[in-house]
N, C-alpha and C. Protein backbone atom coordinates (compact mmCIF):
# COMPACT_ATOMS: atom_id res chain seq x y z
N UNK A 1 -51.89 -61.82 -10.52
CA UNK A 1 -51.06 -61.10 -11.49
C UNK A 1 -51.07 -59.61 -11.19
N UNK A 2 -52.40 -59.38 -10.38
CA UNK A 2 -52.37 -57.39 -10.44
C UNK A 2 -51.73 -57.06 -9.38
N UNK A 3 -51.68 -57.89 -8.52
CA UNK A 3 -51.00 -57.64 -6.93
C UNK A 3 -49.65 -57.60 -7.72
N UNK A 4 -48.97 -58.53 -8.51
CA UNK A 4 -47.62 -58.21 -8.50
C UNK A 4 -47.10 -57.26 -8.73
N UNK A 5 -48.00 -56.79 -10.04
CA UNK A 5 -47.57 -55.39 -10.70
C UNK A 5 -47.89 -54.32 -9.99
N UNK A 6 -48.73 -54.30 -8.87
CA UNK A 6 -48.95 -53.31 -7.89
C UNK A 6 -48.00 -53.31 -6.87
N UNK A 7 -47.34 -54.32 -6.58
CA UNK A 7 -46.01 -54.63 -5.65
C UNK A 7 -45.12 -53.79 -6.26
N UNK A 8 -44.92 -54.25 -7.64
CA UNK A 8 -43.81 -53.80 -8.54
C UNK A 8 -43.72 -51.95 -8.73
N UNK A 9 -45.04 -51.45 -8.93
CA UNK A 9 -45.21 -50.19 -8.79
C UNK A 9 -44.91 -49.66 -7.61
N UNK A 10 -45.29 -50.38 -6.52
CA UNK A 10 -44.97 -49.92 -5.05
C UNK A 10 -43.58 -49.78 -4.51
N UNK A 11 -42.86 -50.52 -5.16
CA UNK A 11 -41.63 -50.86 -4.84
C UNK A 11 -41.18 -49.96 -5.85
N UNK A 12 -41.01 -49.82 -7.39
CA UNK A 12 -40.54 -48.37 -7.88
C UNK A 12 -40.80 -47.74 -7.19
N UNK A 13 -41.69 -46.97 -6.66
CA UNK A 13 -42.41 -45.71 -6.37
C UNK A 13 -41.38 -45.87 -4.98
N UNK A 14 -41.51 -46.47 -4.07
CA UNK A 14 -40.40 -46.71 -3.13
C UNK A 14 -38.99 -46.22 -3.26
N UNK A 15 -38.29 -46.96 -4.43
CA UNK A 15 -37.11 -46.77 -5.01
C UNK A 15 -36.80 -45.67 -5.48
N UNK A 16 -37.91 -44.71 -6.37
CA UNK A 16 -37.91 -43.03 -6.32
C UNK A 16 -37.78 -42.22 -5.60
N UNK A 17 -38.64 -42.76 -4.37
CA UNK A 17 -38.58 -41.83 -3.68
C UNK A 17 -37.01 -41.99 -2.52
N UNK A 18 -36.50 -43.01 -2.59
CA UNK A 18 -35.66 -42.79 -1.33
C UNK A 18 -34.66 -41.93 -2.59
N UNK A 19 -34.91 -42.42 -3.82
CA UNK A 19 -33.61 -41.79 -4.48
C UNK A 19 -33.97 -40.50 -4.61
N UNK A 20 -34.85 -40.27 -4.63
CA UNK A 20 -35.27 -38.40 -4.42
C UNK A 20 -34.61 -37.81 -2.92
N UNK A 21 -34.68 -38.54 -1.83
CA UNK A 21 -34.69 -38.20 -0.73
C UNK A 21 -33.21 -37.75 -1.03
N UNK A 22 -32.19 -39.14 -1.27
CA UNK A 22 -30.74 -38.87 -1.47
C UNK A 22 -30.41 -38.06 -2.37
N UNK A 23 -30.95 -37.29 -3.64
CA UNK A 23 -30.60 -36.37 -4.37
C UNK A 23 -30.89 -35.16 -3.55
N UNK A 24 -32.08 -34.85 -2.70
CA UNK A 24 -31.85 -33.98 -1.46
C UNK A 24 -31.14 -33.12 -0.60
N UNK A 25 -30.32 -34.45 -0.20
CA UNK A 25 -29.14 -34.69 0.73
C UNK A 25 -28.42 -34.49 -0.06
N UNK A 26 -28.28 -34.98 -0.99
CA UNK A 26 -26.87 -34.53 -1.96
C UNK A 26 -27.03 -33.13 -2.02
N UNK A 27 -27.75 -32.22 -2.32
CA UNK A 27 -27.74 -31.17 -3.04
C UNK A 27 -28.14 -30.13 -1.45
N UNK A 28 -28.36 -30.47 -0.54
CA UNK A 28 -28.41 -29.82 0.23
C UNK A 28 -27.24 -29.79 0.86
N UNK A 29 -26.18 -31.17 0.91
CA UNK A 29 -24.77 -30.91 1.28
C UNK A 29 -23.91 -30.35 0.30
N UNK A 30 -24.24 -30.18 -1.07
CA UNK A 30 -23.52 -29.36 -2.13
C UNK A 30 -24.04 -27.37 -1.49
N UNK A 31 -25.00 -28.02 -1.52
CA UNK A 31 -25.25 -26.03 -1.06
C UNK A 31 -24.59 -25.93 0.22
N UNK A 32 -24.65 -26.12 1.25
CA UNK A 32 -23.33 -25.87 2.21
C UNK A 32 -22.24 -25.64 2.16
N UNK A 33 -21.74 -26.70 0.86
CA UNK A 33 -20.13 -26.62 0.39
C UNK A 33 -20.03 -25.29 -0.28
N UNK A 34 -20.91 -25.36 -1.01
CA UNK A 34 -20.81 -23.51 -1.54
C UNK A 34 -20.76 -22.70 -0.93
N UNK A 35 -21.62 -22.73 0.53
CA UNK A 35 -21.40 -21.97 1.47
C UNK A 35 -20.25 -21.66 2.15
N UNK A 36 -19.74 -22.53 2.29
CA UNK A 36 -18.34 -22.96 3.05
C UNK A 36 -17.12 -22.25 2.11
N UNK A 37 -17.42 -22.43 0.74
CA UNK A 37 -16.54 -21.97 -0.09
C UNK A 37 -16.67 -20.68 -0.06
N UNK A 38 -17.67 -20.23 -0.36
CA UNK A 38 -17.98 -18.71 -1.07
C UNK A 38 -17.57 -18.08 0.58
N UNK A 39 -17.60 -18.78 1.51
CA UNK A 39 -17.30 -17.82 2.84
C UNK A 39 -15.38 -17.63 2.88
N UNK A 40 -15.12 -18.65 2.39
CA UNK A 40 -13.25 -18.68 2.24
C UNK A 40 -12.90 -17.89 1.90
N UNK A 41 -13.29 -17.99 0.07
CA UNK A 41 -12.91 -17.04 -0.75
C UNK A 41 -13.66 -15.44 -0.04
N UNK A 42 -14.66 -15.12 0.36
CA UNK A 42 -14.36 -13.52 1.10
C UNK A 42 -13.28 -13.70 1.95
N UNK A 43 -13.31 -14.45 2.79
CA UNK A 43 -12.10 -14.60 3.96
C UNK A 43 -10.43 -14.59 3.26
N UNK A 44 -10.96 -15.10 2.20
CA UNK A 44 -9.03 -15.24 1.95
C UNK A 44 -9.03 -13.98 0.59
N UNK A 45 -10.63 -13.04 0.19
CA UNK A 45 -9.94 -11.96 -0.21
C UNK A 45 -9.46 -10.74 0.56
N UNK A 46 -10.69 -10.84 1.73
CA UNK A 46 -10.51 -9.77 2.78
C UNK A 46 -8.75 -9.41 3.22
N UNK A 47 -8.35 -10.95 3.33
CA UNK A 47 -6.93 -11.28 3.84
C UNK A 47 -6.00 -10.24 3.03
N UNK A 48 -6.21 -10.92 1.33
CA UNK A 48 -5.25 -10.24 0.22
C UNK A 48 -5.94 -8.46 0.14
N UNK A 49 -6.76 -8.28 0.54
CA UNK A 49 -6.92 -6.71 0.26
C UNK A 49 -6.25 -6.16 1.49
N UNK A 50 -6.36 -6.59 2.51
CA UNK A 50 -5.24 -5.95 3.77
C UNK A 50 -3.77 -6.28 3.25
N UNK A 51 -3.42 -7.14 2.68
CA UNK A 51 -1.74 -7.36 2.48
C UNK A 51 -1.63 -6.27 1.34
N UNK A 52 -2.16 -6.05 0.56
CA UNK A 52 -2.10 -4.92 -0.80
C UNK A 52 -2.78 -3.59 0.40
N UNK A 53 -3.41 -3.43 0.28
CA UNK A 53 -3.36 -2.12 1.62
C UNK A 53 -2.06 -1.67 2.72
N UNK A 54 -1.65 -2.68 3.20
CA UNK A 54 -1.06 -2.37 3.84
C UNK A 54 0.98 -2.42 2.91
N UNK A 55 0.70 -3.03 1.77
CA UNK A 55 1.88 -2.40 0.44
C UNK A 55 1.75 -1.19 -0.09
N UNK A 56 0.88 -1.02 0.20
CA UNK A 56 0.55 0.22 -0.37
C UNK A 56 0.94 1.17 0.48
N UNK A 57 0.51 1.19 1.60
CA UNK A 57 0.72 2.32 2.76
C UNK A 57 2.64 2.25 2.83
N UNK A 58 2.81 0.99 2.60
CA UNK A 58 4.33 1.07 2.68
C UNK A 58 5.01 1.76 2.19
N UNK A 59 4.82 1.53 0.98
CA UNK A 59 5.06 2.09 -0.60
C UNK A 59 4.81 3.36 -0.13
N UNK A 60 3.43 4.02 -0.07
CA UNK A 60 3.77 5.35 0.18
C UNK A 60 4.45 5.84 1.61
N UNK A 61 4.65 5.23 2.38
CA UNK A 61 5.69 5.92 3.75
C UNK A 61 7.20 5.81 3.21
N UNK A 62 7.88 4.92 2.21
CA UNK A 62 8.98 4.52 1.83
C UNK A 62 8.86 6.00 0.80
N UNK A 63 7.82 6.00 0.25
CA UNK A 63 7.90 7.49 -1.09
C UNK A 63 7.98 8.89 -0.40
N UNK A 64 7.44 9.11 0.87
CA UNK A 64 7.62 9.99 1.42
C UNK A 64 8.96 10.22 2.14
N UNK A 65 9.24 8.88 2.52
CA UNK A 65 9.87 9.41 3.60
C UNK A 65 11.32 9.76 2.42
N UNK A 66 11.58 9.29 1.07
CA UNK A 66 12.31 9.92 0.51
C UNK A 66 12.44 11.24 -0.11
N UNK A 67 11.17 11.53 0.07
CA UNK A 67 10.79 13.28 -0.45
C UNK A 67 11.24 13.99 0.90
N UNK A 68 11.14 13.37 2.20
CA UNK A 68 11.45 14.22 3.21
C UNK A 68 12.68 14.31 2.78
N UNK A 69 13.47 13.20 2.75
CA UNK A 69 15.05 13.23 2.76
C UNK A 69 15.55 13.84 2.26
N UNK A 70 14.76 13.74 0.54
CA UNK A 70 15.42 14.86 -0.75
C UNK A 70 15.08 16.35 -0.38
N UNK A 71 13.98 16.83 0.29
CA UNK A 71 13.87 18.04 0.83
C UNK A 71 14.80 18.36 1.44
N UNK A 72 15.27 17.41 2.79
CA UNK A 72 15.95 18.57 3.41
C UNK A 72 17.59 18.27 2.96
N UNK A 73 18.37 17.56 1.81
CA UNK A 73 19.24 17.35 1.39
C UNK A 73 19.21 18.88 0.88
N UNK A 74 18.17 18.95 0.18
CA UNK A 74 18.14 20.36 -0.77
C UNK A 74 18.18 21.68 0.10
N UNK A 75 17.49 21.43 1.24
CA UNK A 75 18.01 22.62 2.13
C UNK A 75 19.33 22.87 2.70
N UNK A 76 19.72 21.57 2.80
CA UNK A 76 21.07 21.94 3.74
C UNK A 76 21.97 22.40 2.42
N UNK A 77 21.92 21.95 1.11
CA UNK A 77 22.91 22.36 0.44
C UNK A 77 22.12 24.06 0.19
N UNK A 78 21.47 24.41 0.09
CA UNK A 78 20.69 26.04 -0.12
C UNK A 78 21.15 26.72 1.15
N UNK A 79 21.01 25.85 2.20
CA UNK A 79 21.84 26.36 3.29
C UNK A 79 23.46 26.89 2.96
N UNK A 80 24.18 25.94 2.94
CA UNK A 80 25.30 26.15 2.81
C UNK A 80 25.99 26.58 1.72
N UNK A 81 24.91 27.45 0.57
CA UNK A 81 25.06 28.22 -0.20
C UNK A 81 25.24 29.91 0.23
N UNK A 82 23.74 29.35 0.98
CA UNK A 82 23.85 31.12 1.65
C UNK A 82 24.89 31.21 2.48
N UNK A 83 25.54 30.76 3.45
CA UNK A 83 26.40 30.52 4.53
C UNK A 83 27.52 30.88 3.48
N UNK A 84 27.80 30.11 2.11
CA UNK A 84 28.84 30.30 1.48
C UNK A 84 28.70 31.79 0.85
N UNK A 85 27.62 32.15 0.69
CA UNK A 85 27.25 33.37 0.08
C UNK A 85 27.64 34.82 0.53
N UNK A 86 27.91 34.55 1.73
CA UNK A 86 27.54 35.41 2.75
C UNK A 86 29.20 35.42 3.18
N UNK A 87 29.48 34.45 3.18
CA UNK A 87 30.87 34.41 4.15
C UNK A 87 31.59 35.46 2.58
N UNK A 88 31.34 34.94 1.08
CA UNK A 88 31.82 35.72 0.37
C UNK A 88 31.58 37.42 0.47
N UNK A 89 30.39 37.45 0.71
CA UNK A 89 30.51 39.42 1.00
C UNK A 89 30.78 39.83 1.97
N UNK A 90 30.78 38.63 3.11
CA UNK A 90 32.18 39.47 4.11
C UNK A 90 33.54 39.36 3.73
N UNK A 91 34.02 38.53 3.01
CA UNK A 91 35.28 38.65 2.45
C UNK A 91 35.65 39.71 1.65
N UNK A 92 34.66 40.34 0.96
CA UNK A 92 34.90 41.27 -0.01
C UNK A 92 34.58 42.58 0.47
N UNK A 93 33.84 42.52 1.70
CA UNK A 93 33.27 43.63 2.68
C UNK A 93 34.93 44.00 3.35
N UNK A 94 35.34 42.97 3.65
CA UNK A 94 36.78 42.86 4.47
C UNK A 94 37.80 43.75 3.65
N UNK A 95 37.80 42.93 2.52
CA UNK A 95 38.66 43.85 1.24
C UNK A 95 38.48 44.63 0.92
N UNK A 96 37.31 45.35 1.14
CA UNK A 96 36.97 46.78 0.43
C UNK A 96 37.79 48.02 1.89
N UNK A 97 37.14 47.39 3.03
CA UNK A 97 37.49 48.42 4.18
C UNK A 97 38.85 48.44 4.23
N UNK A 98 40.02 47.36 3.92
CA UNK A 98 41.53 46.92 3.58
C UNK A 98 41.83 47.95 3.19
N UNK A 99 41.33 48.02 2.18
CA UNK A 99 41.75 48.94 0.61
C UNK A 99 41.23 50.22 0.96
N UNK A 100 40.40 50.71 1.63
CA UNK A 100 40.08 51.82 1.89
C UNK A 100 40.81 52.66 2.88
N UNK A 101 41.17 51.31 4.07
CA UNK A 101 42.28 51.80 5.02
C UNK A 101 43.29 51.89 4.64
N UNK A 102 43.92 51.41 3.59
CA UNK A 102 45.39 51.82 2.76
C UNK A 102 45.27 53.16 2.62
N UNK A 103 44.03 53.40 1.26
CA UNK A 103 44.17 54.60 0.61
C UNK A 103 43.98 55.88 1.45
N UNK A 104 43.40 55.57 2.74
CA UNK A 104 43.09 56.39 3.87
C UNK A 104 44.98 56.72 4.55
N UNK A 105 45.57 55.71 4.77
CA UNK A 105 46.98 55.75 5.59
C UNK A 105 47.92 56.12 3.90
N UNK A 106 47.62 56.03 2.93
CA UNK A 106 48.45 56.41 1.82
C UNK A 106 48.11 58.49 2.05
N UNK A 107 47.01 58.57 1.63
CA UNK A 107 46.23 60.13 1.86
C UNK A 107 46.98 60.58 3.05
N UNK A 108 46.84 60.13 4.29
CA UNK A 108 47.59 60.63 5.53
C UNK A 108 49.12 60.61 5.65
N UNK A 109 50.02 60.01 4.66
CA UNK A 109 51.04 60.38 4.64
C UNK A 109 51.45 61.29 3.25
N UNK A 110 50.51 61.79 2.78
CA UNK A 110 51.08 62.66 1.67
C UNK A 110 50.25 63.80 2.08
């Protein structure tokens, strides 16, 4: 009768332990998988922080390069203010010496 129940103990104790062994294995191939995971997810954030980095850089070369544009829009018209500016006081430079050469050839015939 004691042998059996010592069989019987032996054989639980058996049955524990392989099932210990396989909870092991289980949990030592679960920690890998985490590994495996937690290495993705850096890998596939690293990925999304270069695609937003490099929107960004876009974004600002697209913002600049319209401040260049609006700059020199604004010069050429400041340009062609002065140009217009200028061409006016020679016009009026023109008209004054006109009018002066009249009143000069009016004076010389009286």
């Amino acid at each position: 009768y004691q042998l059996g129940i010592k069989e019987d103990i032996r054989n639980h104790i058996s049955a524990l332990e392989a099932e210990l062994v396989a909870e092991k294995e289980k949990s030592a191939s679960a920690l890998v998988q985490v590994d495996k995971n937690s290495e993705a997810r850096r890998e596939m954030d690293k990925k999304l922080d270069m695609q937003y980095q490099r929107r960004i850089a876009e974004a600002l070369d697209d913002h600049l390069t319209a401040i260049q544009r609006d700059h020199e829009h604004r010069s050429q018209i400041e340009e062609r203010k002065i140009r217009d500016d200028a061409a006016l006081e020679e016009a009026k430079r023109q008209e004054r010496a006109s009018q002066e050469e009249k009143l000069r050839q009016q004076k010389a015939k009286a």
